[in-house]
Protein backbone atom coordinates (compact mmCIF):
# COMPACT_ATOMS: atom_id res chain seq x y z
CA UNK A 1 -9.51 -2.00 -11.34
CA UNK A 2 -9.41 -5.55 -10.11
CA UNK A 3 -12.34 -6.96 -8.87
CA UNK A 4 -11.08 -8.51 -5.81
CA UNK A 5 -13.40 -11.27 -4.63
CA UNK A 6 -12.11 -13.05 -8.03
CA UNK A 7 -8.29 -13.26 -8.10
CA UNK A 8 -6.91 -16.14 -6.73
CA UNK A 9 -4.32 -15.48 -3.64
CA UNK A 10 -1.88 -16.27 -5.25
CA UNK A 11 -2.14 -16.11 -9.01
CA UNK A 12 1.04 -14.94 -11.85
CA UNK A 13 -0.21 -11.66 -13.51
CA UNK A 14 1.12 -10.53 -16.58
CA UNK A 15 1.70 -8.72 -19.77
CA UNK A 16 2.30 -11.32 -22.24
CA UNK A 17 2.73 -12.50 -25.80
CA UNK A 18 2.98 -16.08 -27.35
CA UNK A 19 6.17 -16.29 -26.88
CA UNK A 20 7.18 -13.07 -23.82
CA UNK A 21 6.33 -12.33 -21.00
CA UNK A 22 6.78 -8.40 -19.43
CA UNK A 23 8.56 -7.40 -15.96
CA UNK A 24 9.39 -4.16 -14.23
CA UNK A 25 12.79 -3.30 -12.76
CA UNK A 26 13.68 0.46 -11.14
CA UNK A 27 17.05 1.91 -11.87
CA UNK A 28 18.93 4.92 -11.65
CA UNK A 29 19.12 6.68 -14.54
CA UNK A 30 22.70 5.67 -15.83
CA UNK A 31 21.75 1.49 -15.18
CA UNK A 32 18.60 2.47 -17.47
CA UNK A 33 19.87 4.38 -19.76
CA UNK A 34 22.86 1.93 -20.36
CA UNK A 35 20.31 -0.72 -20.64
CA UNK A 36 18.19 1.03 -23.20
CA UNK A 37 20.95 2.10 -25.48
CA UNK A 38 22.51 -1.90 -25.26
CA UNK A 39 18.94 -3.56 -24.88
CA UNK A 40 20.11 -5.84 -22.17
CA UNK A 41 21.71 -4.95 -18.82
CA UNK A 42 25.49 -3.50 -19.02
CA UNK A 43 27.70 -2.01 -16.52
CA UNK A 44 26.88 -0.46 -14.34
CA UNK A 45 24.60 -2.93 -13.46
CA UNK A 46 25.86 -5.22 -11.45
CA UNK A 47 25.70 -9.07 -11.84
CA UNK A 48 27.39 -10.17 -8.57
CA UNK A 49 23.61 -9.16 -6.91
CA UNK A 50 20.33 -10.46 -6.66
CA UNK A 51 18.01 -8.58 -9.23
CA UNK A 52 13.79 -8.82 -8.64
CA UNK A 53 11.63 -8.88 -11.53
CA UNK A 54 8.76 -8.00 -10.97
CA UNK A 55 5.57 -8.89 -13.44
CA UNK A 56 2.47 -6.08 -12.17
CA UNK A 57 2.67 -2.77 -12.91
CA UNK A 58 0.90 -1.96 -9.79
CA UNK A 59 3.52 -3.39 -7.72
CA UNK A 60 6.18 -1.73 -9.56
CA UNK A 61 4.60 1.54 -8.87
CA UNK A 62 4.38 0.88 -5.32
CA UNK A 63 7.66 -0.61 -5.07
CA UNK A 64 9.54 2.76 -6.42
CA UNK A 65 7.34 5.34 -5.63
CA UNK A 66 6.31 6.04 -9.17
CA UNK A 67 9.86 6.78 -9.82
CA UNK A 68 10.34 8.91 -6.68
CA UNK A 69 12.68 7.02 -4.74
CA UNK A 70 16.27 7.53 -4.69
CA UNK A 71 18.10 5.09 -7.25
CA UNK A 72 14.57 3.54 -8.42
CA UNK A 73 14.09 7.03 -10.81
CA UNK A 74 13.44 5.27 -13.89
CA UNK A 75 11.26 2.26 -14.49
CA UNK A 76 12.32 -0.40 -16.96
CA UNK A 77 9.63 -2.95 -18.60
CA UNK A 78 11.43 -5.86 -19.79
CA UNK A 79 10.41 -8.41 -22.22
CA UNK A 80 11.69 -11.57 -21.72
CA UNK A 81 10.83 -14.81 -23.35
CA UNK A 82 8.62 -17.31 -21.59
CA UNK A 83 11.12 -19.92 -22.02
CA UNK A 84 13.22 -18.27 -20.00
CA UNK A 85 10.45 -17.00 -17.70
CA UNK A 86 9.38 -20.55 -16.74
CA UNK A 87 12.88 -21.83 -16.57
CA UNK A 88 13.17 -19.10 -13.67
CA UNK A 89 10.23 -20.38 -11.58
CA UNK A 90 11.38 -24.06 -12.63
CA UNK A 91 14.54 -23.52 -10.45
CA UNK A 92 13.07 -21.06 -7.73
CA UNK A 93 12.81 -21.42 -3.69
CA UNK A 94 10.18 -19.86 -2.26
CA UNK A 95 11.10 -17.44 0.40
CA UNK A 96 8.91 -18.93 2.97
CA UNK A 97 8.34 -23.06 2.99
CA UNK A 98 5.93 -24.29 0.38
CA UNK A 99 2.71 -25.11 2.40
CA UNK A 100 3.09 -28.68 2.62
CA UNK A 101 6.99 -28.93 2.35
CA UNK A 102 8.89 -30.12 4.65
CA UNK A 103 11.56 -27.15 6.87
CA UNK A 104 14.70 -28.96 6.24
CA UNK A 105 14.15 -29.30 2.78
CA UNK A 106 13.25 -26.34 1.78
CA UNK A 107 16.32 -24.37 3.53
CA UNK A 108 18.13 -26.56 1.12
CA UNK A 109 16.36 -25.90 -1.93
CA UNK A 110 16.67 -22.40 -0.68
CA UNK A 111 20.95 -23.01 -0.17
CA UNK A 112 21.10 -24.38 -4.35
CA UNK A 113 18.12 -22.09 -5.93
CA UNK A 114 19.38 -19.90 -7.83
CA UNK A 115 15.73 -17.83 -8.21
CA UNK A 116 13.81 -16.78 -5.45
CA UNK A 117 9.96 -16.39 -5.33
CA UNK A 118 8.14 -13.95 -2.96
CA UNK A 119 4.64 -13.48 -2.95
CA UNK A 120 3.80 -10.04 -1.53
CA UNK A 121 0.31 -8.34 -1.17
CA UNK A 122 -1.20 -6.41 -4.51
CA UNK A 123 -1.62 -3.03 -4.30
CA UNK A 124 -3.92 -0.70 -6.38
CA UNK A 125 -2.83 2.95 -7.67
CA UNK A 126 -2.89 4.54 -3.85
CA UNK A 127 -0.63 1.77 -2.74
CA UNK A 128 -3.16 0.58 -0.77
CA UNK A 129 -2.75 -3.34 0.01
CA UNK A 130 -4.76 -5.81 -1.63
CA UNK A 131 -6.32 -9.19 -0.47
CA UNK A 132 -4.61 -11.07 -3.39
CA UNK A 133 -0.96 -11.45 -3.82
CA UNK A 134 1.77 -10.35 -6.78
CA UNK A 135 4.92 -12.45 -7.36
CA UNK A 136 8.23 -11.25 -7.03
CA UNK A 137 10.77 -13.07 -8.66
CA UNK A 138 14.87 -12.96 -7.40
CA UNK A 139 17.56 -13.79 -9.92
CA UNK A 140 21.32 -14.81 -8.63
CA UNK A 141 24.00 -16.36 -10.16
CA UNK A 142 23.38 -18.52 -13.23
CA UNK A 143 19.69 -17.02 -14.05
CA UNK A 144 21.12 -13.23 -14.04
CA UNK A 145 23.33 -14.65 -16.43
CA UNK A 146 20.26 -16.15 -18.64
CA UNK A 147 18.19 -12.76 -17.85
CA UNK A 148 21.14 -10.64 -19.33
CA UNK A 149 22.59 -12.78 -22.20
CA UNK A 150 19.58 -14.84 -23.47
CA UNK A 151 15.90 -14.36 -22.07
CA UNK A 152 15.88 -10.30 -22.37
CA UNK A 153 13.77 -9.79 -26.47
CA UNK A 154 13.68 -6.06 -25.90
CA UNK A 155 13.49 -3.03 -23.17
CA UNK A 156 10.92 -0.23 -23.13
CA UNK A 157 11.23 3.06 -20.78
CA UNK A 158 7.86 3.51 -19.09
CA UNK A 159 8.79 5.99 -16.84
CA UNK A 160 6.80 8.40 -18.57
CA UNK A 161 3.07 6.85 -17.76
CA UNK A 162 4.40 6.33 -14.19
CA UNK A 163 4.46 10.06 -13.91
CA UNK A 164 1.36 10.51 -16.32
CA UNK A 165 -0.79 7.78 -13.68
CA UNK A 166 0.89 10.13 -10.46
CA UNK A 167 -0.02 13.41 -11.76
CA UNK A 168 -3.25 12.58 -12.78
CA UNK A 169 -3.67 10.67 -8.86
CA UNK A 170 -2.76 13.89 -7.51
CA UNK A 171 -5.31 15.60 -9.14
CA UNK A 172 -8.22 13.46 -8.23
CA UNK A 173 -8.56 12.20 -11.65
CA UNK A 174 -8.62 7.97 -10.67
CA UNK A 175 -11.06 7.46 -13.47
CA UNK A 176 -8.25 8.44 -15.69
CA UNK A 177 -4.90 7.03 -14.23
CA UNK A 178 -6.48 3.10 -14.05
CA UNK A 179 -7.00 3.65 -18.35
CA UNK A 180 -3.52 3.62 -18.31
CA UNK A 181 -2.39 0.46 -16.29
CA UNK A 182 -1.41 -2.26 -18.63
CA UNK A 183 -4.01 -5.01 -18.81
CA UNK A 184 -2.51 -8.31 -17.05
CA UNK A 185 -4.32 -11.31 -17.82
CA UNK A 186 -3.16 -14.75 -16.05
CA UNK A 187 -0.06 -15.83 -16.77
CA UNK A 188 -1.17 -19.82 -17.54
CA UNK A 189 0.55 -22.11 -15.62
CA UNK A 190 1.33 -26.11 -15.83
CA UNK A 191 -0.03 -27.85 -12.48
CA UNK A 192 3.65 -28.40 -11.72
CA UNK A 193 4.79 -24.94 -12.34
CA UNK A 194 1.90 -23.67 -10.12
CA UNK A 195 2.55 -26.15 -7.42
CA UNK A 196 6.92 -25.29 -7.67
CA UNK A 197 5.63 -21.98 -6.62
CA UNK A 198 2.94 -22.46 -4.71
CA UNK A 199 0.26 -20.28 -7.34
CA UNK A 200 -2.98 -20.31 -6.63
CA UNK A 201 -4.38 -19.58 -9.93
């Protein structure tokens, strides 16, 4: 488990490689399994909407119920390159102003962006909120077009150890269910990067 009192508020979490980084997306099961079989998103997922990536597991599980939530049945860990990961926060709006920026400016960036970055409270296994924050990340237009054609290196189903981690939290067996949470180190950031989307760490 996290130790709390040493994550950053706002820090990028992640599976990652040299050269990928790994989010979670819920589905129903014909988006996933059309996804799986193609290795990329197909009909019937739709491009025309704003898709959220989403880099901790934890949130993920919290987000869909462990797979218990109408439409959100299967979870999805996509691999996509870091190229393409950092291009995403390069062109993202926050959801709420930057800190410092200024209100006018930022409901413009937030008119031409065609990412959008939420930062929304952790949670551990219970769902239980955390006092650090996990990034969301919302893809329209032009970057579901990169996320679909050219960032996405390969897609895994992991509904499986969703169910595995809830059955073994509904027996009481905690001690067990965190060994299977993917480890998510920090995602390293450029001090531009981190200030575009206002990380903490």
């Amino acid at each position: 488990m996290f130790e709390e009192k040493r994550v950053p508020d706002r820090q990028i979490r992640a599976v990652q490689t040299e050269t990928t980084v790994r989010v979670y997306q819920a589905y129903s099961p014909e988006i996933a399994d059309a996804a799986l079989a193609k290795q990329t998103f197909v009909a019937p997922f739709k491009r025309d909407r704003m898709t959220w990536v989403k880099p901790s597991f934890r949130w993920m599980a919290y987000r869909c119920g462990y797979g218990r939530k109408p439409g959100q049945e299967r979870i999805l860990a996509i691999d996509i390159t870091r190229d393409g990961f950092e291009w995403a926060l390069t062109h993202a709006a926050l959801s709420k102003p930057h800190r410092d920026q200024d209100t006018a400016a930022w409901k413009q960036q937030l008119k031409t962006s065609p990412v959008r970055i939420q930062w929304d409270p952790e949670r551990d296994l219970h769902h239980t909120a955390l006092n650090f924050r996990a990034i969301q990340i919302g893809l329209s237009g032009e970057a579901v077009d990169h996320y679909v054609d050219e960032w996405i290196t390969a897609i895994t189903d992991v509904t499986p150890v969703m169910r595995d981690i809830s059955g073994l939290l509904a027996t009481d067996q905690l001690h067990l269910a965190v060994k299977l949470v993917p480890h998510e180190p920090p995602y390293p950031l450029s001090d531009e990067l981190a200030k575009a989307v206002d990380a903490t760490g």
